[in-house]
C-alpha atoms as a PDB file:
ATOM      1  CA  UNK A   1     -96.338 -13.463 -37.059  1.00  0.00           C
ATOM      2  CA  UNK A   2     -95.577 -16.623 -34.637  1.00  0.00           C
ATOM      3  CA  UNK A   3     -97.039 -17.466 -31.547  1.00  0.00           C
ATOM      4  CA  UNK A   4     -95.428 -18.802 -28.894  1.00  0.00           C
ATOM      5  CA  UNK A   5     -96.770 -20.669 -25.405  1.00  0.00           C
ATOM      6  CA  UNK A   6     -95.228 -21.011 -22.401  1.00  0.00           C
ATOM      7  CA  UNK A   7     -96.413 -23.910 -20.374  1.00  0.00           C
ATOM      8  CA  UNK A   8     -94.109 -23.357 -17.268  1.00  0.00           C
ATOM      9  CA  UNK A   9     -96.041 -21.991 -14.245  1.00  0.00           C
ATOM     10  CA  UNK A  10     -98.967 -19.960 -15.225  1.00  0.00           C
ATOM     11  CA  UNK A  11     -99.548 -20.433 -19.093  1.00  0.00           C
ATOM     12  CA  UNK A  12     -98.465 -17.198 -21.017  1.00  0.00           C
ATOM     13  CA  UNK A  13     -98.660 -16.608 -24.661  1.00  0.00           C
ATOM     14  CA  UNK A  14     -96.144 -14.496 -26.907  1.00  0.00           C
ATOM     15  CA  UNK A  15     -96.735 -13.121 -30.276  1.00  0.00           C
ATOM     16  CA  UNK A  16     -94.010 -12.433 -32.463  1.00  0.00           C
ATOM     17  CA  UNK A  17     -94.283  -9.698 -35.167  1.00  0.00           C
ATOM     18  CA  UNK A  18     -91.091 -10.342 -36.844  1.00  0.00           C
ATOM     19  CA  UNK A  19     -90.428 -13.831 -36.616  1.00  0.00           C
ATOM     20  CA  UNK A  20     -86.549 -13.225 -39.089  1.00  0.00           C
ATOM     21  CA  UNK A  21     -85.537 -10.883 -36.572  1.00  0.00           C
ATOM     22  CA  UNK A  22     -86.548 -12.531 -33.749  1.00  0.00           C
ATOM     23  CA  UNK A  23     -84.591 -15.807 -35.309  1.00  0.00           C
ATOM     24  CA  UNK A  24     -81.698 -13.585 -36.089  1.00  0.00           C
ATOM     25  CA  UNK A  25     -80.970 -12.204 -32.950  1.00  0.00           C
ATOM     26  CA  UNK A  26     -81.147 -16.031 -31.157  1.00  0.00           C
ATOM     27  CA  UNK A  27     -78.842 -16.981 -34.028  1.00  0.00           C
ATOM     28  CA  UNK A  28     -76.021 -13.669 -33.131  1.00  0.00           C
ATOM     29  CA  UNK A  29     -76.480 -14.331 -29.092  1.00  0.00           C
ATOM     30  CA  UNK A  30     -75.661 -18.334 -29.843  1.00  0.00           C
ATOM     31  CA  UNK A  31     -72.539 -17.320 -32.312  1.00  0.00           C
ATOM     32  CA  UNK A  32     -71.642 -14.483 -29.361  1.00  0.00           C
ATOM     33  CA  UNK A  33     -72.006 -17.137 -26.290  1.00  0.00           C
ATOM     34  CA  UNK A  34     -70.456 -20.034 -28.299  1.00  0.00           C
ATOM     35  CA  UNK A  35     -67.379 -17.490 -28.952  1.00  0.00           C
ATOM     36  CA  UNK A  36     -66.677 -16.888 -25.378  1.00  0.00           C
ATOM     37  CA  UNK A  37     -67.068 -20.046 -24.386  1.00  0.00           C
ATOM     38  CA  UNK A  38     -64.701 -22.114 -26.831  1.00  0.00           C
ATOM     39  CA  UNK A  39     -62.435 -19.354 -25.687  1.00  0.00           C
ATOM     40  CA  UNK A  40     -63.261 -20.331 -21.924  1.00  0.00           C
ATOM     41  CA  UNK A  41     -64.904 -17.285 -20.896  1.00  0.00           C
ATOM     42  CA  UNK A  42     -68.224 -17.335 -19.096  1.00  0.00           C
ATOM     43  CA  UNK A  43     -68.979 -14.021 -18.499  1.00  0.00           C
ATOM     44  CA  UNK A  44     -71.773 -13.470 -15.169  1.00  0.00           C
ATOM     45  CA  UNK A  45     -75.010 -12.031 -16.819  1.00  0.00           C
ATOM     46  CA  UNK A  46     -76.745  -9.055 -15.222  1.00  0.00           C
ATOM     47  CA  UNK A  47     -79.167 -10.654 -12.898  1.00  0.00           C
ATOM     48  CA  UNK A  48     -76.540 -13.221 -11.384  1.00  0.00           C
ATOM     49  CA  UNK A  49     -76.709 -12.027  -8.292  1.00  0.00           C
ATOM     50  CA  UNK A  50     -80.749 -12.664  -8.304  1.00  0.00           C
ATOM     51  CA  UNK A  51     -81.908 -14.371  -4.798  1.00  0.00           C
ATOM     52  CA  UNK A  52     -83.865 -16.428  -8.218  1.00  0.00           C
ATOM     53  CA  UNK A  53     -80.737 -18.043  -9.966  1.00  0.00           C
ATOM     54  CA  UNK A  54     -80.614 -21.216  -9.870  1.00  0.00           C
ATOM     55  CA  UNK A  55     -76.889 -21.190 -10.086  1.00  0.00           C
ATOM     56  CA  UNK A  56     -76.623 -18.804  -7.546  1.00  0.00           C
ATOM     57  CA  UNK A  57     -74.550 -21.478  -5.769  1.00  0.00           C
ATOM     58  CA  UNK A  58     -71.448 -21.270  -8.694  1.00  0.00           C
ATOM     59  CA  UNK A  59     -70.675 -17.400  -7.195  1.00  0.00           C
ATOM     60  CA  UNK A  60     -68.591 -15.748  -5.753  1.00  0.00           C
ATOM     61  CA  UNK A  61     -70.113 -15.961  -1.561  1.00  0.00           C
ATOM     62  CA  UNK A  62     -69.259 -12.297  -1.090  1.00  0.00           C
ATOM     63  CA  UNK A  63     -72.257 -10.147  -2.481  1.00  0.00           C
ATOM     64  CA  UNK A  64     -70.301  -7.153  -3.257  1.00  0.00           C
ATOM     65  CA  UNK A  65     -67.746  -9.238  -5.567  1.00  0.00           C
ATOM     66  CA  UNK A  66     -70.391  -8.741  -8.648  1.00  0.00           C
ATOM     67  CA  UNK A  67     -70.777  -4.799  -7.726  1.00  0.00           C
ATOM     68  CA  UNK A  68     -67.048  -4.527  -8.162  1.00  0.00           C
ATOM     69  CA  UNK A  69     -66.635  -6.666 -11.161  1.00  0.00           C
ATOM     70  CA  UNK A  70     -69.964  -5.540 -12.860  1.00  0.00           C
ATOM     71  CA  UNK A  71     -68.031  -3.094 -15.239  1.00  0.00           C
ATOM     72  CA  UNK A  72     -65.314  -5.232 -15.834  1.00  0.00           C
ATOM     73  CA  UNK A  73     -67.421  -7.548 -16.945  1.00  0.00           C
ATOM     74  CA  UNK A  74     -69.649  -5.648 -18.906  1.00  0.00           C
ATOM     75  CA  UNK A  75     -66.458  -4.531 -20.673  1.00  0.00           C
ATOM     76  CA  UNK A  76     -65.461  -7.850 -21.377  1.00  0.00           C
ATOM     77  CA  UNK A  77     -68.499  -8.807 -22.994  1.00  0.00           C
ATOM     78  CA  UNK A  78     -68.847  -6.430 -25.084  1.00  0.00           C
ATOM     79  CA  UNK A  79     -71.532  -7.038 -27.906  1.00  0.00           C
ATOM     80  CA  UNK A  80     -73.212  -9.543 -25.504  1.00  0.00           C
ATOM     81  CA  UNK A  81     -74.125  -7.570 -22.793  1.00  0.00           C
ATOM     82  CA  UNK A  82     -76.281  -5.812 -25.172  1.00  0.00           C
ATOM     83  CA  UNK A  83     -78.261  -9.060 -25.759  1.00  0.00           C
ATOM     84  CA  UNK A  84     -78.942  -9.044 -21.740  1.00  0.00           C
ATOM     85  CA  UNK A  85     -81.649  -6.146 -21.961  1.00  0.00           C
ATOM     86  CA  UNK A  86     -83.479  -8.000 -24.989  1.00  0.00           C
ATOM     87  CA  UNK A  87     -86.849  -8.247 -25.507  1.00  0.00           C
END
């Protein structure tokens, strides 16, 4: 078991039951993302249209641009998007 703390905001604590899997799924997103990008795709995640994102400012200004890509995107990412919903 690990523990984890986050400091940020309101301290929060996080215990791990399978620390492996938990390592191995970090290491399969990385080796996904790092894919994409050395092939110079950067695929939008789910939430990028959150009023939260900090990089809210790289999209597209029209909100209905991610609604009409959000399947062509999810197809292009394939394995990834299933790292999206991870907990």
């Amino acid at each position: 078991m690990a523990r984890l703390l986050y400091l940020a905001g309101e301290p929060r604590e996080v215990r791990l039951q399978d620390l492996d899997a938990a390592l191995q799924q970090i290491s399969e997103f990385a080796a996904l993302a790092g894919a994409f990008l050395t092939r110079g795709v950067a695929l939008p995640g789910q939430d990028a249209d959150a009023a939260q994102n900090d990089l809210r400012l790289a999209m597209p200004a029209s909100p209905s641009y991610l609604r009409r890509k959000r399947s062509a995107f999810a197809k292009a990412a394939g394995r990834l998007a299933g790292f999206w919903d991870a907990r």
